[in-house]
PDB file of N, CA and C in Angstrom:
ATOM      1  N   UNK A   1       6.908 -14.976  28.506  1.00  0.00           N
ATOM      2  CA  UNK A   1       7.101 -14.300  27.243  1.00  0.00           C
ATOM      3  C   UNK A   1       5.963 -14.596  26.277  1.00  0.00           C
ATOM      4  N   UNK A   2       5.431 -15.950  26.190  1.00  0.00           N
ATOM      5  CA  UNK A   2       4.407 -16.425  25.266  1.00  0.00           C
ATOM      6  C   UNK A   2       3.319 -15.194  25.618  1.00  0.00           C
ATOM      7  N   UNK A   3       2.707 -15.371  27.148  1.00  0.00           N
ATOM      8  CA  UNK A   3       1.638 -14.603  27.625  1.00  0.00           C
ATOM      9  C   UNK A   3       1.596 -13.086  27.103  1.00  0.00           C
ATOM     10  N   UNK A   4       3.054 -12.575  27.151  1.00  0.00           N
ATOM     11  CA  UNK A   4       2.983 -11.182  26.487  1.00  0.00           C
ATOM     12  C   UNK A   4       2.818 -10.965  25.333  1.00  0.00           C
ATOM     13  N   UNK A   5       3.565 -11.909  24.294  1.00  0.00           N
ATOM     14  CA  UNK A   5       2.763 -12.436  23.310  1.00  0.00           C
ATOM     15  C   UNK A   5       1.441 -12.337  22.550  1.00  0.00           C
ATOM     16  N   UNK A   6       1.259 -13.291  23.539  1.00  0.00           N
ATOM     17  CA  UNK A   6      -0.499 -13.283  23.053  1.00  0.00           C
ATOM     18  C   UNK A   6      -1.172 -12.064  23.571  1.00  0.00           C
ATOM     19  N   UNK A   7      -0.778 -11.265  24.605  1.00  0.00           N
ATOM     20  CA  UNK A   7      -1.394 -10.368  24.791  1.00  0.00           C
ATOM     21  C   UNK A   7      -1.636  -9.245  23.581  1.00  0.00           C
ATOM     22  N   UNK A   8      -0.047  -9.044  23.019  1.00  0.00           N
ATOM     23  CA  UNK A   8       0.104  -8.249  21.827  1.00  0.00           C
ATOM     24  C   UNK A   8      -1.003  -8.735  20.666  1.00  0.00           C
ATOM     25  N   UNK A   9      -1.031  -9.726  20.550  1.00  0.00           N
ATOM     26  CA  UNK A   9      -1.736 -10.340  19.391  1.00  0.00           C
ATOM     27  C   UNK A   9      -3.153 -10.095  19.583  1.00  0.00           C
ATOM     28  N   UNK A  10      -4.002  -9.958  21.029  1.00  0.00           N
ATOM     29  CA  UNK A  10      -4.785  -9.242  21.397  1.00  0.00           C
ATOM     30  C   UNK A  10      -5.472  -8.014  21.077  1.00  0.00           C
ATOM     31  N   UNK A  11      -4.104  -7.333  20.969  1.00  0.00           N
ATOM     32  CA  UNK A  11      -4.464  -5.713  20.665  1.00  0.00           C
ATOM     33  C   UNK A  11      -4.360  -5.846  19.215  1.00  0.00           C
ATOM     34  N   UNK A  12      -3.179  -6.326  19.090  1.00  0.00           N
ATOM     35  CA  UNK A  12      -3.428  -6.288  17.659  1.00  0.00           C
ATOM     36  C   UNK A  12      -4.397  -6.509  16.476  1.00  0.00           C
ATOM     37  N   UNK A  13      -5.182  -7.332  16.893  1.00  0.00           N
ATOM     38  CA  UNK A  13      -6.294  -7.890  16.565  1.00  0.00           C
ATOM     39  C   UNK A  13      -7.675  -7.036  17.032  1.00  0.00           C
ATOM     40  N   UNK A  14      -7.735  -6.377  17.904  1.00  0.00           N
ATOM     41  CA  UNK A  14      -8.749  -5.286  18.607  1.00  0.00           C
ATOM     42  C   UNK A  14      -8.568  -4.022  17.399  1.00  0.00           C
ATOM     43  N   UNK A  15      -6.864  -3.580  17.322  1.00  0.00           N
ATOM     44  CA  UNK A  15      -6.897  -2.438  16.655  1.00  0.00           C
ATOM     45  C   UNK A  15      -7.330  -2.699  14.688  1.00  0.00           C
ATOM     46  N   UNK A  16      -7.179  -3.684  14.472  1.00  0.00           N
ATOM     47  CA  UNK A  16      -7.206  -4.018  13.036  1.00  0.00           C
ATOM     48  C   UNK A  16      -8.942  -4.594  12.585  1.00  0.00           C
ATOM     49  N   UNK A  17      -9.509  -5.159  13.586  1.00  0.00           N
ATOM     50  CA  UNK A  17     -10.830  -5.070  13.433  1.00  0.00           C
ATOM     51  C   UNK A  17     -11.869  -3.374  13.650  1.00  0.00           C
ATOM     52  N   UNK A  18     -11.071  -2.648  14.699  1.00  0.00           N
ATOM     53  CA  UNK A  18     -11.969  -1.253  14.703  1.00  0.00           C
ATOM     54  C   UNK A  18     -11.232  -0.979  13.213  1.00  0.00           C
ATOM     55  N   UNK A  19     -10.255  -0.633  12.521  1.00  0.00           N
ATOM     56  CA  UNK A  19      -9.655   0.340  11.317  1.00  0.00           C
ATOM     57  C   UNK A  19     -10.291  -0.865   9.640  1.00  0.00           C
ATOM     58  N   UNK A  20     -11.169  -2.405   9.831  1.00  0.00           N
ATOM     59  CA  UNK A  20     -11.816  -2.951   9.322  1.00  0.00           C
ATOM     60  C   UNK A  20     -12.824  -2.311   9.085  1.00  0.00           C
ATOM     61  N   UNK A  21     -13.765  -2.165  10.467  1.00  0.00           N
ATOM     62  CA  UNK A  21     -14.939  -1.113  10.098  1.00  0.00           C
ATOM     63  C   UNK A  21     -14.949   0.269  10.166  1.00  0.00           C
ATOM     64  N   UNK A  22     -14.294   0.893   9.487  1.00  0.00           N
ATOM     65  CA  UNK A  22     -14.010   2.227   9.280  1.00  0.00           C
ATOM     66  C   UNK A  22     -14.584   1.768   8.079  1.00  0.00           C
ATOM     67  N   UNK A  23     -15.273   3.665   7.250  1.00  0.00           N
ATOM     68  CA  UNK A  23     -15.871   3.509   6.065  1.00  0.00           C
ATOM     69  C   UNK A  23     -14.761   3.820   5.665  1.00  0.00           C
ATOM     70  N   UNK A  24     -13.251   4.531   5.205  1.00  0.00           N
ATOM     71  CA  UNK A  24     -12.418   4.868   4.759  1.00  0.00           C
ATOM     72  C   UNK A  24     -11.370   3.344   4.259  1.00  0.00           C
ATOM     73  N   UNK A  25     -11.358   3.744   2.862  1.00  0.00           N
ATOM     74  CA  UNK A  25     -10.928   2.530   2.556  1.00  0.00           C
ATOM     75  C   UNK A  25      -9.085   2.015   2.656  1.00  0.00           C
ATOM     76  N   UNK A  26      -8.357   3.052   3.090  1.00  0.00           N
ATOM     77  CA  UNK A  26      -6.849   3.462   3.632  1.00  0.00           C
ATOM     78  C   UNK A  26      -6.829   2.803   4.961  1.00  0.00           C
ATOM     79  N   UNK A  27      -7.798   3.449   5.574  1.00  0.00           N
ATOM     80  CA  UNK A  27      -8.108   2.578   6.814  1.00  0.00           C
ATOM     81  C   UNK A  27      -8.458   0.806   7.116  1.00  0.00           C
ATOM     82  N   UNK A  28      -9.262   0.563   5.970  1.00  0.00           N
ATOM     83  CA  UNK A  28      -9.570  -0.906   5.421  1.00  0.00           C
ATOM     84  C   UNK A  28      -8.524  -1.659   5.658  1.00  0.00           C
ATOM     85  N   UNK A  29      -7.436  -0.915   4.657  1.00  0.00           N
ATOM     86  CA  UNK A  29      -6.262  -1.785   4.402  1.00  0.00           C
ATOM     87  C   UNK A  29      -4.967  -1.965   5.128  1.00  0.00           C
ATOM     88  N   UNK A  30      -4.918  -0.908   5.640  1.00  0.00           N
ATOM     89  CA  UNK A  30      -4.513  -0.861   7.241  1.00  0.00           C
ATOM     90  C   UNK A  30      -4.605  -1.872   8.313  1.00  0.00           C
ATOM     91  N   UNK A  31      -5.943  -1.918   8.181  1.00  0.00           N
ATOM     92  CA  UNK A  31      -6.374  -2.750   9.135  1.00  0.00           C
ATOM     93  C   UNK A  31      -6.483  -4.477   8.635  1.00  0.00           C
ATOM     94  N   UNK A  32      -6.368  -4.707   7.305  1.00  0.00           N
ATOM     95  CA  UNK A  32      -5.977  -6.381   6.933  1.00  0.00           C
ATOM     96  C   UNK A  32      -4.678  -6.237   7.004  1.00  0.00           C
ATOM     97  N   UNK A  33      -3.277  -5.104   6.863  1.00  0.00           N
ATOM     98  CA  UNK A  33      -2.107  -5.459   7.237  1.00  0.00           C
ATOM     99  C   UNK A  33      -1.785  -5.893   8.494  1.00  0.00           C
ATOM    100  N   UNK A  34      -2.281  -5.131   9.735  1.00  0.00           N
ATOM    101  CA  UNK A  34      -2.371  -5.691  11.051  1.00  0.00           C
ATOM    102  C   UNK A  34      -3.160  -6.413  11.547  1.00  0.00           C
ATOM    103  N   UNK A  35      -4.305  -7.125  10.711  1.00  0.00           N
ATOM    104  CA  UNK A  35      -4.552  -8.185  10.983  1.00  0.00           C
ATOM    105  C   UNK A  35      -3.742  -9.572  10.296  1.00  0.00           C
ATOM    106  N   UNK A  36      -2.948  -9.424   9.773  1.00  0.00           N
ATOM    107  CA  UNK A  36      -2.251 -10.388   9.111  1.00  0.00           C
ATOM    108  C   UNK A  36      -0.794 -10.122   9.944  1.00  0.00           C
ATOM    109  N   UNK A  37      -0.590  -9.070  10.479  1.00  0.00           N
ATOM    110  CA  UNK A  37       0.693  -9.455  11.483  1.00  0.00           C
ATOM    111  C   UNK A  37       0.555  -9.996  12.503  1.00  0.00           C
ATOM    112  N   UNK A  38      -0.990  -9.788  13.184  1.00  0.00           N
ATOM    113  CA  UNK A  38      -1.313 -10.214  14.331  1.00  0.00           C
ATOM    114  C   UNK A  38      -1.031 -12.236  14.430  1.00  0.00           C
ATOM    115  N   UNK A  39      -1.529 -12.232  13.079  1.00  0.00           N
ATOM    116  CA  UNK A  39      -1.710 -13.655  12.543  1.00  0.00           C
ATOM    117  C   UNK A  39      -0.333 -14.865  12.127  1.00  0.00           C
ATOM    118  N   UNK A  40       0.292 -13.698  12.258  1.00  0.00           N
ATOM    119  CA  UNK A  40       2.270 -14.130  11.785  1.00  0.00           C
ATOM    120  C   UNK A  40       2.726 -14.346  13.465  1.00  0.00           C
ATOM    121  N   UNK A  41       2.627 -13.677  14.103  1.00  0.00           N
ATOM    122  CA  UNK A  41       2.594 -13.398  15.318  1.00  0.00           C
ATOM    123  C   UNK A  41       1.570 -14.753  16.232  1.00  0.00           C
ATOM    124  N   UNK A  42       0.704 -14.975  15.972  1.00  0.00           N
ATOM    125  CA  UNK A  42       0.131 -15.979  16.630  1.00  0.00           C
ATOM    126  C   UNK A  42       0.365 -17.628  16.045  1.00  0.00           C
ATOM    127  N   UNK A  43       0.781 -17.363  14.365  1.00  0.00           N
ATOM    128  CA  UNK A  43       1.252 -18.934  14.589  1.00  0.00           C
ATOM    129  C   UNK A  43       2.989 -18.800  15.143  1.00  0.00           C
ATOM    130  N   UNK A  44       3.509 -17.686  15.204  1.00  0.00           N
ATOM    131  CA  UNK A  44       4.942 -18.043  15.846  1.00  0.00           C
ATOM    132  C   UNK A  44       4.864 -18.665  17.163  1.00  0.00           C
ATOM    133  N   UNK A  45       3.660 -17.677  17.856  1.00  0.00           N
ATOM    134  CA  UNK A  45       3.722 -18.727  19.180  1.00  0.00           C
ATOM    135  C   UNK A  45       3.135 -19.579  19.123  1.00  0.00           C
ATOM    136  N   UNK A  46       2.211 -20.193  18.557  1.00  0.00           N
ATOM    137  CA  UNK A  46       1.469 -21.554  18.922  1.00  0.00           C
ATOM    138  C   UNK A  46       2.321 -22.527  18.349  1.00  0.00           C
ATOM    139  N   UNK A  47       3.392 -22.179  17.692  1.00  0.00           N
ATOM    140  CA  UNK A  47       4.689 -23.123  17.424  1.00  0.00           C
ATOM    141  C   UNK A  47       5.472 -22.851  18.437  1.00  0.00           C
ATOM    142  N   UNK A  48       5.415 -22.072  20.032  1.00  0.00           N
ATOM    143  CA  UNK A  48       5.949 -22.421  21.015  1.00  0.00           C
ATOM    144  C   UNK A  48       7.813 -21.761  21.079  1.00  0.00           C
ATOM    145  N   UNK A  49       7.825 -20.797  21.533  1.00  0.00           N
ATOM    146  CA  UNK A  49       9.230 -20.421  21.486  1.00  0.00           C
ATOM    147  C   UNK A  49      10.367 -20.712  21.893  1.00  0.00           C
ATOM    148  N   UNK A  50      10.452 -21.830  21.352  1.00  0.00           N
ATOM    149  CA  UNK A  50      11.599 -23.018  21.974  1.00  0.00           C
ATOM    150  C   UNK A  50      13.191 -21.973  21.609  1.00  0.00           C
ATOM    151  N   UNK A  51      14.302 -22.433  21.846  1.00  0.00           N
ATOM    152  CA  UNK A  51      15.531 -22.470  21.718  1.00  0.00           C
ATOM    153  C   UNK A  51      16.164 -23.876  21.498  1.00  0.00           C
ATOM    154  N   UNK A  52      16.821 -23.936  20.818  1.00  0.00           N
ATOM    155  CA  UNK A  52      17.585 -25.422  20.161  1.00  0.00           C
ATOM    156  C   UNK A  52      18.312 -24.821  19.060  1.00  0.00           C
ATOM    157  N   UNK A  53      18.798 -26.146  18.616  1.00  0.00           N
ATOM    158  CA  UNK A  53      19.589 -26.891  17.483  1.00  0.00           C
ATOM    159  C   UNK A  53      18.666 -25.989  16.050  1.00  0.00           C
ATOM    160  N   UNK A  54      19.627 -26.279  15.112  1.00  0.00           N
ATOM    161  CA  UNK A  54      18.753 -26.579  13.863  1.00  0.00           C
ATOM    162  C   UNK A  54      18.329 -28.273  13.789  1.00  0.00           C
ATOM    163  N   UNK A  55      17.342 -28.362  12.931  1.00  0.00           N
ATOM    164  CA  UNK A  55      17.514 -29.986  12.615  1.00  0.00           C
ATOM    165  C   UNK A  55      18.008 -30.193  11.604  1.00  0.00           C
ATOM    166  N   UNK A  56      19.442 -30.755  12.013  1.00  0.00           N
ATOM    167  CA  UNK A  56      20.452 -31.249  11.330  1.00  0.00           C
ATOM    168  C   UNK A  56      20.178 -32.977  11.588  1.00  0.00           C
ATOM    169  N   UNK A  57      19.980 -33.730  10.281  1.00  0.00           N
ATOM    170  CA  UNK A  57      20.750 -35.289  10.515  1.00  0.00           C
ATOM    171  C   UNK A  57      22.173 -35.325  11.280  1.00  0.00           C
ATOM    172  N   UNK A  58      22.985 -34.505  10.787  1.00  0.00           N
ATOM    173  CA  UNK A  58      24.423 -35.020  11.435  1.00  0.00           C
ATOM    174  C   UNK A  58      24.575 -34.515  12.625  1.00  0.00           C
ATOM    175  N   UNK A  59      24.014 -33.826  13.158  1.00  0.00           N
ATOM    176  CA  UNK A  59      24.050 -33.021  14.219  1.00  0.00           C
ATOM    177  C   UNK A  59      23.888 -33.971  15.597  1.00  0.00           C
ATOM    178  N   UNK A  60      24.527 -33.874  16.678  1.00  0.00           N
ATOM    179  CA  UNK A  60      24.350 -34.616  17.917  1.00  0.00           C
ATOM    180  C   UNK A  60      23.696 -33.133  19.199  1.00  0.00           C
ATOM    181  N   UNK A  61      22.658 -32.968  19.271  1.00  0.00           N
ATOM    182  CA  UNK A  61      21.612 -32.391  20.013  1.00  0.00           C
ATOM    183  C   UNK A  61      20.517 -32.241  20.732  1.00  0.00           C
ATOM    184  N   UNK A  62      20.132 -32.399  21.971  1.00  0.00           N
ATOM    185  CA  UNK A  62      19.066 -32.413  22.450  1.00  0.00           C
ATOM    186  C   UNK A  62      17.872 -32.027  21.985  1.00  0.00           C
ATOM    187  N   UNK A  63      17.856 -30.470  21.390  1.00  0.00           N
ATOM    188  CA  UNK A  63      16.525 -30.459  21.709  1.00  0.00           C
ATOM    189  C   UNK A  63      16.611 -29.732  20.098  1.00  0.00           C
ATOM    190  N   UNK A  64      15.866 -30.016  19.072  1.00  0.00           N
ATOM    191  CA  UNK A  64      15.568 -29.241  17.908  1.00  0.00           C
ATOM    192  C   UNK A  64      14.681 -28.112  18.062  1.00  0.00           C
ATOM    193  N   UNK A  65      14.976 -27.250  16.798  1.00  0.00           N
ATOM    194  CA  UNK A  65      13.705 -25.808  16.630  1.00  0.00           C
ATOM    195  C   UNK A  65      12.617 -26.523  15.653  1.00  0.00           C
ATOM    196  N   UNK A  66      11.794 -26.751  15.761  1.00  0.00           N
ATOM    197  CA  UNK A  66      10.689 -27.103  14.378  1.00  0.00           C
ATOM    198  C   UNK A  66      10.497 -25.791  13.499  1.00  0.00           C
ATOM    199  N   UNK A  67      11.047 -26.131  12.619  1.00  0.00           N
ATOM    200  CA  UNK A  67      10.981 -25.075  11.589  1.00  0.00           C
ATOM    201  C   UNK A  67       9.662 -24.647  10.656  1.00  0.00           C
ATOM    202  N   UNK A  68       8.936 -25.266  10.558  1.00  0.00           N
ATOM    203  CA  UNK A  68       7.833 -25.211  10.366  1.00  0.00           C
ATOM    204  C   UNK A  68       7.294 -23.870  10.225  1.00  0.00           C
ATOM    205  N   UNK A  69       7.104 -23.374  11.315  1.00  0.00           N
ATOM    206  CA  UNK A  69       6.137 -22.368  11.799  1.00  0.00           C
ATOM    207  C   UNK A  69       6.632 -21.204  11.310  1.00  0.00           C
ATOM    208  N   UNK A  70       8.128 -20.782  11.302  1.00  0.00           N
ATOM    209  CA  UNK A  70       9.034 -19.792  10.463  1.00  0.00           C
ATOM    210  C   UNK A  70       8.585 -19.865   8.969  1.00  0.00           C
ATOM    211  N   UNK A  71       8.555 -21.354   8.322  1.00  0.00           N
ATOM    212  CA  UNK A  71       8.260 -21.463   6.655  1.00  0.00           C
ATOM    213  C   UNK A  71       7.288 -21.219   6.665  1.00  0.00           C
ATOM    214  N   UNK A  72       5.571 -21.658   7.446  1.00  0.00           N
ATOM    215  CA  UNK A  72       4.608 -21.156   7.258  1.00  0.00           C
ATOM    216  C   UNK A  72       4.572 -19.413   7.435  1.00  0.00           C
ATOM    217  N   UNK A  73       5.066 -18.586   8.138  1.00  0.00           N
ATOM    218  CA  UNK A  73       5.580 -17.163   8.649  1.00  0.00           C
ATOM    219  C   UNK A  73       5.849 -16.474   7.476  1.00  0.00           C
ATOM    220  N   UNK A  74       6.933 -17.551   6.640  1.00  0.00           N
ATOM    221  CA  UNK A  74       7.704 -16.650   5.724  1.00  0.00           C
ATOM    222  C   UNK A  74       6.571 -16.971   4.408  1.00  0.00           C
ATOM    223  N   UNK A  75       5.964 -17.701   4.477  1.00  0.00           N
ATOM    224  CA  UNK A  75       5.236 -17.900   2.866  1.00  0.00           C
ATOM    225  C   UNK A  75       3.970 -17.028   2.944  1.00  0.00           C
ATOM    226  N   UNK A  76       3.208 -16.637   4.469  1.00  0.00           N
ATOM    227  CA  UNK A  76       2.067 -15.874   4.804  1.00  0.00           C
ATOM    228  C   UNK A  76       2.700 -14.281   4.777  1.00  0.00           C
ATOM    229  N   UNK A  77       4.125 -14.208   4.873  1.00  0.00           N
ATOM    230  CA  UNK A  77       4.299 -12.440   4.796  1.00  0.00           C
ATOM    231  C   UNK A  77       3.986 -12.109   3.379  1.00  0.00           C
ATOM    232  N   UNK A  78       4.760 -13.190   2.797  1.00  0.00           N
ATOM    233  CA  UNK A  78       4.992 -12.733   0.778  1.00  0.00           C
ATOM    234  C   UNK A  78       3.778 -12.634   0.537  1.00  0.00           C
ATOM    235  N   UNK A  79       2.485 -13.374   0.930  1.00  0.00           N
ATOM    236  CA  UNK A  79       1.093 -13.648   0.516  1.00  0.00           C
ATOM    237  C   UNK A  79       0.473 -12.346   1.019  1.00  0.00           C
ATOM    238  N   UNK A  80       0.436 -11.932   2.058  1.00  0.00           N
ATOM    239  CA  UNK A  80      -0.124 -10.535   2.492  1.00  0.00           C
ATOM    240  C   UNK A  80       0.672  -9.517   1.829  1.00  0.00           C
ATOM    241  N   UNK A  81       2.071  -9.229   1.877  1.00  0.00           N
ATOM    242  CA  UNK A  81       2.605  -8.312   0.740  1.00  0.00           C
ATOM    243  C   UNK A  81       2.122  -8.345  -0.188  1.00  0.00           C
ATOM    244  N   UNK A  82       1.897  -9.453  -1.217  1.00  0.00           N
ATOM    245  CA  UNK A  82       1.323  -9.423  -2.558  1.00  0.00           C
ATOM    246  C   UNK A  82      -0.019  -8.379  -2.462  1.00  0.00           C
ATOM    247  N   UNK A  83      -0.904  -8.885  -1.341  1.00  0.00           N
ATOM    248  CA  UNK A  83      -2.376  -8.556  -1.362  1.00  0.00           C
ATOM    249  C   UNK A  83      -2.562  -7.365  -0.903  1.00  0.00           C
ATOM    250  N   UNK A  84      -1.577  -6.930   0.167  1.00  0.00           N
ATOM    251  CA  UNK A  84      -1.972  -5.429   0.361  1.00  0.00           C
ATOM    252  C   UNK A  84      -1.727  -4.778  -1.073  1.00  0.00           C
ATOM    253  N   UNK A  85      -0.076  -4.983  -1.694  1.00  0.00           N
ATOM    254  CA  UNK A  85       0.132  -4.169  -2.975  1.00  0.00           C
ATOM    255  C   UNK A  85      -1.104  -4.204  -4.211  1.00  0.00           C
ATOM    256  N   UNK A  86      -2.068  -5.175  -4.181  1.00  0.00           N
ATOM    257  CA  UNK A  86      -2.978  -5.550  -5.232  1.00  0.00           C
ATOM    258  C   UNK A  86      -4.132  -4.636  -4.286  1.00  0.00           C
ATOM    259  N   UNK A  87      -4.269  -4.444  -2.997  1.00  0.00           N
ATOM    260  CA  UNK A  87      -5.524  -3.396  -2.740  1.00  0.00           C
ATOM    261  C   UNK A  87      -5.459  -2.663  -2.799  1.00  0.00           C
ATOM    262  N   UNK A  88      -3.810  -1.968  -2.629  1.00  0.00           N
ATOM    263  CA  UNK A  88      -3.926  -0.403  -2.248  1.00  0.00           C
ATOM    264  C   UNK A  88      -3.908  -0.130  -4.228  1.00  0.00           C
ATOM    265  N   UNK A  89      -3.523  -1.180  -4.992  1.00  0.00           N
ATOM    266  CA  UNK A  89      -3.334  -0.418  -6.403  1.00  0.00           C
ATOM    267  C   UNK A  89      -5.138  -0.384  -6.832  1.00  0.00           C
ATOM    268  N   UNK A  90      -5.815  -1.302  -6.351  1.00  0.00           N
ATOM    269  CA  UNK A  90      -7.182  -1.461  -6.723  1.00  0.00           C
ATOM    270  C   UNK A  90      -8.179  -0.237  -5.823  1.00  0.00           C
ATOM    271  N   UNK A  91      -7.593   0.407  -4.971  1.00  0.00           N
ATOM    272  CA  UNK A  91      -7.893   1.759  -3.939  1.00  0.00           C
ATOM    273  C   UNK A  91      -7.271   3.005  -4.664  1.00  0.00           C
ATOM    274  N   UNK A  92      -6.162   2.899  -5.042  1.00  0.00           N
ATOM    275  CA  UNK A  92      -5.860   3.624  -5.523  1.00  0.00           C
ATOM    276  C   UNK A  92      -6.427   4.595  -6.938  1.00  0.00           C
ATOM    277  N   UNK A  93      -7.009   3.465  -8.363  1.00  0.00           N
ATOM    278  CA  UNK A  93      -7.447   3.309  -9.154  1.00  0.00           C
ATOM    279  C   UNK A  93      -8.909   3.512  -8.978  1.00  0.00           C
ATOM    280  N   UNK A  94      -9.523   3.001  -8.020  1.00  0.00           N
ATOM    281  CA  UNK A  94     -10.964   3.267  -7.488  1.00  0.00           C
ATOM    282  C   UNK A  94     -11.256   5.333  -7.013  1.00  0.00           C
ATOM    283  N   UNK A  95     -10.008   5.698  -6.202  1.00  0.00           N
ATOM    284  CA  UNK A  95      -9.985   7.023  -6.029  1.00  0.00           C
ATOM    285  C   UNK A  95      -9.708   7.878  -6.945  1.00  0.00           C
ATOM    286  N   UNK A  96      -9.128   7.555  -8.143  1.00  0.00           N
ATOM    287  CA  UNK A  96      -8.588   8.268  -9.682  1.00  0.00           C
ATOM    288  C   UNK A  96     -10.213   8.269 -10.195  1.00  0.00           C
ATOM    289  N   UNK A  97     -10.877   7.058 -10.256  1.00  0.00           N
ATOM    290  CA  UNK A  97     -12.078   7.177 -10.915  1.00  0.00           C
ATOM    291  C   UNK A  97     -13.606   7.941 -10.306  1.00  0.00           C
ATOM    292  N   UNK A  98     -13.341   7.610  -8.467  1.00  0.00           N
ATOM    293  CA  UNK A  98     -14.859   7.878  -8.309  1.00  0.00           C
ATOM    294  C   UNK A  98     -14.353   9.247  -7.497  1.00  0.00           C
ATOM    295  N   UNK A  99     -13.037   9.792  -7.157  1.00  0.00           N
ATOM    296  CA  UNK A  99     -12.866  10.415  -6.304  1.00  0.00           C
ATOM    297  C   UNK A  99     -13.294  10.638  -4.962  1.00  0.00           C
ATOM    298  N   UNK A 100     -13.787   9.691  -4.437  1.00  0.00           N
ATOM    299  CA  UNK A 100     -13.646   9.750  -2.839  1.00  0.00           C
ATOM    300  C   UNK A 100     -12.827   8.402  -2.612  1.00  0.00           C
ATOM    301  N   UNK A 101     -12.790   8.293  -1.422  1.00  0.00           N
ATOM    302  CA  UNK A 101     -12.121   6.911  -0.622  1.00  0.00           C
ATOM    303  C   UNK A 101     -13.312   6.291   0.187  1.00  0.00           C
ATOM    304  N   UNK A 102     -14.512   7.291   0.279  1.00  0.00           N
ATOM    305  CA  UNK A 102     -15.537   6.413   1.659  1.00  0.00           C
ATOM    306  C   UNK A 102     -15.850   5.688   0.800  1.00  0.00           C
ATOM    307  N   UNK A 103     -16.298   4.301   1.484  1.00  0.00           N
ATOM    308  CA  UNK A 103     -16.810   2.676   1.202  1.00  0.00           C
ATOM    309  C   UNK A 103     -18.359   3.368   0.553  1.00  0.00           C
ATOM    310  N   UNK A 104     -19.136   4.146   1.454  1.00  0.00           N
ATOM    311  CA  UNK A 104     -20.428   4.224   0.840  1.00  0.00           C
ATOM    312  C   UNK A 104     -20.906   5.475  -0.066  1.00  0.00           C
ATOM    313  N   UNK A 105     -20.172   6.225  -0.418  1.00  0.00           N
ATOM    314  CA  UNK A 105     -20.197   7.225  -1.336  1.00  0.00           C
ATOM    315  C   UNK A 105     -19.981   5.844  -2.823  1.00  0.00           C
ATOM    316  N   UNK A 106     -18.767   5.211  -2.593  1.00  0.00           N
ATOM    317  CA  UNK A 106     -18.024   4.339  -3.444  1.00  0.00           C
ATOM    318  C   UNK A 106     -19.472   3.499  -3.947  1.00  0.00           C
ATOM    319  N   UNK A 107     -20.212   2.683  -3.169  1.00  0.00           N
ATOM    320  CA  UNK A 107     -21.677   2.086  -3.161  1.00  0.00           C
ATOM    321  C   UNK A 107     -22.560   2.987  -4.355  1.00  0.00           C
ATOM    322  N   UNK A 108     -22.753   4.192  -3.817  1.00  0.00           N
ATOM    323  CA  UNK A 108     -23.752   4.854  -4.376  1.00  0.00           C
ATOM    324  C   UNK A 108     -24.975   4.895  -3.103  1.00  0.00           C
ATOM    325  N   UNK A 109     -24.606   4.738  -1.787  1.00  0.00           N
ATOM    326  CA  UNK A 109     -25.393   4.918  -0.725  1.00  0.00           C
ATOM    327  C   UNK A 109     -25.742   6.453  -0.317  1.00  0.00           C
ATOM    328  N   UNK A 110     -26.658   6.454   0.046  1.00  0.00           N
ATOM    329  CA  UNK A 110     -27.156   7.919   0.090  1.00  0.00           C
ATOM    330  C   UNK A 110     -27.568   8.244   1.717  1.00  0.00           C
ATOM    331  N   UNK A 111     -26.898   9.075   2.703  1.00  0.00           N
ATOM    332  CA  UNK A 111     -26.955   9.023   4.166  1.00  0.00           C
ATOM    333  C   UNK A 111     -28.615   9.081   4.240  1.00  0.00           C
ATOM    334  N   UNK A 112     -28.825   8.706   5.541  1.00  0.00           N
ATOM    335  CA  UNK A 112     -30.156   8.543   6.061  1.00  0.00           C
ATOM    336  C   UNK A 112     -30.518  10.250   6.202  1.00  0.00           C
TER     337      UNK A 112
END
């Protein structure tokens, strides 16, 4: 299961770096959302997909879940939510003013 896993995290990471270098800036942001799932996704497994207990003190159990990797999970979604909502409003505001979305029109770059 890990292996399939990481495989996903693979692609995921393949597809969010090509929609990175796209000049379209929709695409940009696209592509830091799925690179930041890819990234939720890879510390879940490198925290290892155990089954257990909670860790309870009172609890009599073999084998605990380390919770960890869920709290780091849950504090990195709110942090990428925040940041996509702060790009797409800063994309958004950028397209009201210069009217395009390409990265190098946006520059003031002029094609070869």
């Amino acid at each position: 299961m890990e292996t399939l896993i990481i495989l996903l995290v693979g692609v995921l990471t393949a597809v969010a770096i090509y929609l990175i270098l796209s000049r379209n800036v929709i695409r940009l942001i696209l592509g830091t959302a799925i690179l930041s799932h890819a990234v939720h996704l890879l510390i879940l497994t490198m925290g290892h997909l155990k089954t257990g207990d909670v860790p309870l003190l009172g609890e009599e159990a073999e084998t605990y879940v380390d919770a960890l990797p869920q709290a780091l999970i849950l504090t990195a979604i709110v942090i990428s939510f925040a940041v996509t909502a702060f790009i797409l409003v800063l994309a958004y505001r950028a397209y009201q003013d210069l009217g395009t979305d390409d990265l190098n029109e946006m520059r003031g770059v002029q094609d070869e």
